[in-house]
N, C-alpha and C. Protein backbone atom coordinates (compact mmCIF):
# COMPACT_ATOMS: atom_id res chain seq x y z
N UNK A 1 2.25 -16.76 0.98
CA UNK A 1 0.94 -16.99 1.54
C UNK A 1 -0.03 -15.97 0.95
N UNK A 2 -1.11 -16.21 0.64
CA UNK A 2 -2.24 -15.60 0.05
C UNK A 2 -3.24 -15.04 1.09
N UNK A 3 -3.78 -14.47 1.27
CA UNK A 3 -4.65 -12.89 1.99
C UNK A 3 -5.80 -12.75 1.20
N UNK A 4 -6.81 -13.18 1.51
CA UNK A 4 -7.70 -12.55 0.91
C UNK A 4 -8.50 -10.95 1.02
N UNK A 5 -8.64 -10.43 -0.28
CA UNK A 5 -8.61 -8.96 -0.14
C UNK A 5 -10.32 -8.62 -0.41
N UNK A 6 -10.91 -9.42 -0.50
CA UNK A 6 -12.49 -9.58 -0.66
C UNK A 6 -12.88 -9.76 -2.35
N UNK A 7 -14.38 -10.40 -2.00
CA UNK A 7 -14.35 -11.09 -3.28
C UNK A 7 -14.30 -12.14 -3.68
N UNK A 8 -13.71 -13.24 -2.93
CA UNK A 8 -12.59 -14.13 -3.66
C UNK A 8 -11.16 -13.78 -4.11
N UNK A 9 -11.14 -12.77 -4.16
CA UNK A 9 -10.16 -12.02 -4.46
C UNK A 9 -8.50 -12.61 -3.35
N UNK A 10 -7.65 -12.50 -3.74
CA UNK A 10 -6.69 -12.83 -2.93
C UNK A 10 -5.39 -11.93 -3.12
N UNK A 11 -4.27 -11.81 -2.45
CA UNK A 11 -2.78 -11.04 -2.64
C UNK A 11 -1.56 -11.89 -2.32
N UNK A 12 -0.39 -12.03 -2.50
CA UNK A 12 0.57 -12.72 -1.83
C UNK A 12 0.79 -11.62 -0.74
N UNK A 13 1.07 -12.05 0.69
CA UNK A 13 1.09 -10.90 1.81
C UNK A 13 2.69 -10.56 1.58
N UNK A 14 3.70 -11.73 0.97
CA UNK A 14 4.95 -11.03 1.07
C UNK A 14 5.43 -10.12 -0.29
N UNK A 15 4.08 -9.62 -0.79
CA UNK A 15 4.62 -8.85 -2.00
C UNK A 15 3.76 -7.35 -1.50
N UNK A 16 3.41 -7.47 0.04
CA UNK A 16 2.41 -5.83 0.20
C UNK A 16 3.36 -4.82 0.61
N UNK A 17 3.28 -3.81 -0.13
CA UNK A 17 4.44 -2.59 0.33
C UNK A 17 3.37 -2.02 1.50
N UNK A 18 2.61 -1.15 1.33
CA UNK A 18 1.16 -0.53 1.72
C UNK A 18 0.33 -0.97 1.93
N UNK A 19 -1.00 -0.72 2.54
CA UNK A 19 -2.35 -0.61 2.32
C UNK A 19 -2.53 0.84 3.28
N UNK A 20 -3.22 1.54 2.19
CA UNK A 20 -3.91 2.96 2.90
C UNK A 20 -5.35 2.76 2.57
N UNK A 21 -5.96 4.42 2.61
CA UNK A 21 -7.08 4.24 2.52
C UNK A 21 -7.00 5.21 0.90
N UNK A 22 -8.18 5.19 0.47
CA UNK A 22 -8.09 6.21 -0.95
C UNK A 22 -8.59 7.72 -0.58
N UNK A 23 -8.53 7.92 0.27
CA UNK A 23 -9.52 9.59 0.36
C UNK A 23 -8.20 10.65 0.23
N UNK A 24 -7.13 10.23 0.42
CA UNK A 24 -6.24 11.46 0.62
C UNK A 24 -6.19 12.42 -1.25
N UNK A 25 -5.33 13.22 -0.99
CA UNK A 25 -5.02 13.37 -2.70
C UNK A 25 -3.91 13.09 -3.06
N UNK A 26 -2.82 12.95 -2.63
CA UNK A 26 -1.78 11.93 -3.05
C UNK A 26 -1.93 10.31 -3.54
N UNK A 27 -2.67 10.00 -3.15
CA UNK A 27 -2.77 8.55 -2.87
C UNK A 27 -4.17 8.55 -4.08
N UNK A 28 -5.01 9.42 -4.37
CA UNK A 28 -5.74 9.62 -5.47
C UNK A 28 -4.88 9.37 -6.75
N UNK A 29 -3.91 10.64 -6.49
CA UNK A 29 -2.88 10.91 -7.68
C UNK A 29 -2.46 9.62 -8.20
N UNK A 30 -1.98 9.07 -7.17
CA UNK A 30 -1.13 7.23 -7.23
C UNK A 30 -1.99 6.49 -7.97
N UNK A 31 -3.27 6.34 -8.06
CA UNK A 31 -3.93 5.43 -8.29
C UNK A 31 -4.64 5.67 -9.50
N UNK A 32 -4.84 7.25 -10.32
CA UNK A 32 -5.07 8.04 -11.38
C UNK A 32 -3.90 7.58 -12.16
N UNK A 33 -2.58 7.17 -11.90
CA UNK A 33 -1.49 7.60 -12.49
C UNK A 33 -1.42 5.77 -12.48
N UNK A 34 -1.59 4.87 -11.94
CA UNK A 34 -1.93 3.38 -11.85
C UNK A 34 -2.53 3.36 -13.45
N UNK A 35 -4.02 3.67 -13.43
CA UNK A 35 -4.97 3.41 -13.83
C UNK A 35 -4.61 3.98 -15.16
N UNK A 36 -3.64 5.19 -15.67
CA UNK A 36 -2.96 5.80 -16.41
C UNK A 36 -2.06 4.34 -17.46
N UNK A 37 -0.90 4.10 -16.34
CA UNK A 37 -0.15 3.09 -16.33
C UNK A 37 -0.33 2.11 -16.93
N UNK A 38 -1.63 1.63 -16.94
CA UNK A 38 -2.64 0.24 -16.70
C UNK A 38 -1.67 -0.75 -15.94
N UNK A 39 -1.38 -0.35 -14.73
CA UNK A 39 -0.87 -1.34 -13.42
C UNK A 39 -1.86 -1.27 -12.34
N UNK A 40 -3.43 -1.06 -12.10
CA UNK A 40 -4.27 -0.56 -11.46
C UNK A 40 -5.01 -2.24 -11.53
N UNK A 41 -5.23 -2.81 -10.75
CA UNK A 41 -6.05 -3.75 -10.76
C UNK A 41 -7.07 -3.61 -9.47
N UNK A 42 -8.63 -3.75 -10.01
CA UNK A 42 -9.86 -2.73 -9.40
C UNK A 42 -10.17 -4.36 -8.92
N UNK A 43 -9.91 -4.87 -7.52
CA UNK A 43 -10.87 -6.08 -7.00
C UNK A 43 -12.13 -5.46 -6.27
N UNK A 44 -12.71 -4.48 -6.39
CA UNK A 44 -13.85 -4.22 -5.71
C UNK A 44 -15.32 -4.72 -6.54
N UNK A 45 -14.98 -5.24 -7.68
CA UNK A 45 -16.46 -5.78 -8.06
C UNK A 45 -17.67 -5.07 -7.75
N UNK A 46 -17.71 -3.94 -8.39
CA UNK A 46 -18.67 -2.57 -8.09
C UNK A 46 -18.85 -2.06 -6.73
N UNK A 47 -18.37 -2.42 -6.13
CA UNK A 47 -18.68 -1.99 -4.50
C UNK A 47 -18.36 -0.63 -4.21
N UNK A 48 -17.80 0.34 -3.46
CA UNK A 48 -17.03 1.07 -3.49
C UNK A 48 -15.67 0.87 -2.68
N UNK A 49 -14.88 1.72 -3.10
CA UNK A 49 -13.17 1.51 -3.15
C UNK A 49 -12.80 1.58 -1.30
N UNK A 50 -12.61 0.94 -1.08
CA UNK A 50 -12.30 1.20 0.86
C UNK A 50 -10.56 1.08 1.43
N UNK A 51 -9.88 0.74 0.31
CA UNK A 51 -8.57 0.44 0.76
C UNK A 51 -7.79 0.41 -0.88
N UNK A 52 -6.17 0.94 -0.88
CA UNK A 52 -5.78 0.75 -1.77
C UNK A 52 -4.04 0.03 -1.00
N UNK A 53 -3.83 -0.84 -1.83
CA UNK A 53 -2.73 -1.83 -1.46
C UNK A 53 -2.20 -1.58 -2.72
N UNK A 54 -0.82 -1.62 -2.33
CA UNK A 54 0.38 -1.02 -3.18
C UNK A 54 1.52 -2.32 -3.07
N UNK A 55 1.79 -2.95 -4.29
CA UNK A 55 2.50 -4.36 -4.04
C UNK A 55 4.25 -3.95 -5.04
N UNK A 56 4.69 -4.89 -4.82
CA UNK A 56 6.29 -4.58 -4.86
C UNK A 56 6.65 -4.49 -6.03
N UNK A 57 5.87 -4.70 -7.19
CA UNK A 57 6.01 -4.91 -8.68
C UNK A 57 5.22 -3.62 -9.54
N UNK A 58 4.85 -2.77 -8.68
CA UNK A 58 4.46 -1.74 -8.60
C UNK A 58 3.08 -1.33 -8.81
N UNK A 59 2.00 -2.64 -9.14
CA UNK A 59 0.91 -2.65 -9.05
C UNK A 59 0.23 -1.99 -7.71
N UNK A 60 -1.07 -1.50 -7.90
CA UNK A 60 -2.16 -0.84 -6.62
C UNK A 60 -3.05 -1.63 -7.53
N UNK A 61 -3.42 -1.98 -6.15
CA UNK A 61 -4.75 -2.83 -5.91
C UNK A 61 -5.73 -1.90 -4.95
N UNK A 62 -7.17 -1.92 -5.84
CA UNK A 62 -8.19 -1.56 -4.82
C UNK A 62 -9.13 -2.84 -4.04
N UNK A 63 -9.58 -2.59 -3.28
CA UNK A 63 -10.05 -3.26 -3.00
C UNK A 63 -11.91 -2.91 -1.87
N UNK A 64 -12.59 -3.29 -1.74
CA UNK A 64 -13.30 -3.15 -0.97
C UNK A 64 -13.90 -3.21 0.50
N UNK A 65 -12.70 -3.83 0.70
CA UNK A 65 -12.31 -4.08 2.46
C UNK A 65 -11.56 -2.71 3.05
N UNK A 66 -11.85 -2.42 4.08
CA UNK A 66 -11.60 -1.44 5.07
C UNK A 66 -9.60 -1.72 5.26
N UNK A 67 -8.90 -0.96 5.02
CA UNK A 67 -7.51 -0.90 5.60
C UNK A 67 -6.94 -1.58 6.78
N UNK A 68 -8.04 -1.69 7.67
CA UNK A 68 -8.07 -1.99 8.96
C UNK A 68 -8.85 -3.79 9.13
N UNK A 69 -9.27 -3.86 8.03
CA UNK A 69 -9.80 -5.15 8.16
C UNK A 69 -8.82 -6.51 7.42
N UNK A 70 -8.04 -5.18 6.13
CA UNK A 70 -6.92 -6.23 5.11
C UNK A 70 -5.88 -6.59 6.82
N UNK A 71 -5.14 -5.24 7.21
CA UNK A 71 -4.37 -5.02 8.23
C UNK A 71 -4.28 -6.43 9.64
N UNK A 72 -5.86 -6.57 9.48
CA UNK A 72 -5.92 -7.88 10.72
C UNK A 72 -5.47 -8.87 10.16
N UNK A 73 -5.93 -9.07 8.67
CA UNK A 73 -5.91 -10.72 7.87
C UNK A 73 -4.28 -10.97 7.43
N UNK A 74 -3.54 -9.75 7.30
CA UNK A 74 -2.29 -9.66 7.06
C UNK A 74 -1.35 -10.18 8.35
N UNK A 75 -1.59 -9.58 9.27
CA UNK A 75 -0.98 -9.51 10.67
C UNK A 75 -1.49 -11.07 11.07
N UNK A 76 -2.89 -11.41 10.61
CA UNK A 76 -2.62 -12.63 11.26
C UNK A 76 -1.63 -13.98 10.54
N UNK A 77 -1.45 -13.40 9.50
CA UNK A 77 -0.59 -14.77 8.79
C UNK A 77 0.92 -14.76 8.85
N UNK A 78 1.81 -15.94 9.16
CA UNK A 78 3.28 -16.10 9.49
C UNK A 78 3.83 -15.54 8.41
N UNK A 79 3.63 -15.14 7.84
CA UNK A 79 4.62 -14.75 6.36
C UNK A 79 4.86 -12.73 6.82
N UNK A 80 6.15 -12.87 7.09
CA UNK A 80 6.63 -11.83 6.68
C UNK A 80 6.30 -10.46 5.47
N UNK A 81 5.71 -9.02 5.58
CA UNK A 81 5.44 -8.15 4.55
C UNK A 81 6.94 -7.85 3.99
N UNK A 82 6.62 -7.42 2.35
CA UNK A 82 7.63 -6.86 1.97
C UNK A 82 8.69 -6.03 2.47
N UNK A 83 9.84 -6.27 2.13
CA UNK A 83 10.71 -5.26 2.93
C UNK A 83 11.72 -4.45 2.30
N UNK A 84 11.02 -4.47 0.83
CA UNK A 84 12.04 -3.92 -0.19
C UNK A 84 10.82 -3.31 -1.23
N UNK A 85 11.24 -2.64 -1.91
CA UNK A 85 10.58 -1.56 -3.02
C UNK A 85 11.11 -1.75 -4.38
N UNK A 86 10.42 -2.03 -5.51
CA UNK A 86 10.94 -2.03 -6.54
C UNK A 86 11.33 -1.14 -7.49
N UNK A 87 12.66 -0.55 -7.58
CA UNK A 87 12.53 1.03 -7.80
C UNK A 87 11.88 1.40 -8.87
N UNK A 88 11.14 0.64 -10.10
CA UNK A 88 11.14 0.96 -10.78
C UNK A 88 9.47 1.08 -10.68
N UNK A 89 8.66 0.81 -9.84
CA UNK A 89 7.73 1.25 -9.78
C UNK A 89 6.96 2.22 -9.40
N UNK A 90 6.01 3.07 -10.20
CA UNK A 90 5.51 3.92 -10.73
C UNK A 90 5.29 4.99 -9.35
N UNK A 91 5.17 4.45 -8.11
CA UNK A 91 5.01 4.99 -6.97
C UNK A 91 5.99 4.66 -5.79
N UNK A 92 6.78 4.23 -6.17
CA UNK A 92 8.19 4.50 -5.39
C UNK A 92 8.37 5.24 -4.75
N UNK A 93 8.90 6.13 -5.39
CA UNK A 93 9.68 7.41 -5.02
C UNK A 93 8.81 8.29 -4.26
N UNK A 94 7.58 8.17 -3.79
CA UNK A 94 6.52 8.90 -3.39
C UNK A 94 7.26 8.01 -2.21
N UNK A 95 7.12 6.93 -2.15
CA UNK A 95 7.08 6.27 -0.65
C UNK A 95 8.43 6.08 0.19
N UNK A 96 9.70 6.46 -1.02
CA UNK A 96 10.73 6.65 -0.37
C UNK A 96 10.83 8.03 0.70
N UNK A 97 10.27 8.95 -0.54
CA UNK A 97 10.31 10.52 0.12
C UNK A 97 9.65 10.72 1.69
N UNK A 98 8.57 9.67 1.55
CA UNK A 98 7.55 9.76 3.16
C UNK A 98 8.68 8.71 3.97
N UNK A 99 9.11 7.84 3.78
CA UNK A 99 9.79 7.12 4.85
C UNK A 99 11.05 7.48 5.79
N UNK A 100 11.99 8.66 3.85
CA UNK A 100 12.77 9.65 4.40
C UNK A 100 12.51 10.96 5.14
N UNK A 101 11.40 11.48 4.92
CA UNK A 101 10.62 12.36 6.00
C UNK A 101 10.40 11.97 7.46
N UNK A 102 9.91 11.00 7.51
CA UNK A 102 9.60 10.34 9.02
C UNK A 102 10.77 10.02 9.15
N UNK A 103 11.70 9.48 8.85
CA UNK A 103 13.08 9.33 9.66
C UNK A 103 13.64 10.55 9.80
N UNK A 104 14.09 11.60 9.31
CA UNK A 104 14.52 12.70 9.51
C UNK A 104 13.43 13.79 10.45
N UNK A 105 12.41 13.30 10.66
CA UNK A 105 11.94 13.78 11.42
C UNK A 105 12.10 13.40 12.97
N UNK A 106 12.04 11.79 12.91
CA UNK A 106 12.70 11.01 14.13
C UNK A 106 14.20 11.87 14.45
N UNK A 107 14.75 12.13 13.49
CA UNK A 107 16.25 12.24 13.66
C UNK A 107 15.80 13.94 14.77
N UNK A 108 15.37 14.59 14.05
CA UNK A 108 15.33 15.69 14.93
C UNK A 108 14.32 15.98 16.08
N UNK A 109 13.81 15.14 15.82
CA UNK A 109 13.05 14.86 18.09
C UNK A 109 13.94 14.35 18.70
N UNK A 110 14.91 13.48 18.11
CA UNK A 110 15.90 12.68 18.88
C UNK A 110 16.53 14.12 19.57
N UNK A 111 17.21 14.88 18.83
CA UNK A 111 18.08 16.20 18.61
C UNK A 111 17.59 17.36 19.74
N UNK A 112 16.10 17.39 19.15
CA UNK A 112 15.50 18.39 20.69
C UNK A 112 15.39 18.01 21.93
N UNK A 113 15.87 16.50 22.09
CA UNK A 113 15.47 15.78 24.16
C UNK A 113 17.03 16.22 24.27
N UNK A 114 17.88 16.44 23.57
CA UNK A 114 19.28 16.63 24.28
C UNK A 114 19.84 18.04 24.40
């Protein structure tokens, strides 16, 4: 199923790993290192950048819609988000390291209630 990301612009929703926002500096880095890559595809049509979506083939997509606005149009459609990572893309391993952080972090709140 297709999502539109503004524009006309569209995404398949079962190929979205992410959508953040661009202000952090990691997520700068990601998208410097995209654009490096040439796996960076810019749908904002001069606007400015409001959301960056990260898809399973290891492309980032910018886009001009708010995180919170892709987030509704996503959530509202029956199709299942990605649920796998393609290792070989360029920002992987960034997103393994945060998922293994937050679980090992879960692991040890679990650890301090007992």
């Amino acid at each position: 199923m297709l999502v539109s990301v503004g524009h006309e612009n569209s995404v398949a929703i079962a190929k979205v790993v992410v959508i953040s926002t661009p202000h952090s500096a990691p997520i700068k880095r990601l998208v410097a290192q995209a654009r490096t890559n040439g796996v960076l595809i810019d749908l904002c049509a001069g606007a400015a950048c409001r959301s960056v979506v990260f898809i399973q083939s290891g492309q980032v997509i910018l886009s001009s819609n708010s995180p919170k606005i892709l987030r509704q149009r996503f959530n509202g459609c029956s199709a299942s988000p990605a649920q796998g990572i393609q290792n070989d893309a360029p920002w992987s391993g960034a997103i393994r390291e945060a998922r293994a952080r937050a679980a090992g972090e879960a692991h040890n709140w679990d650890m301090a209630d007992e």
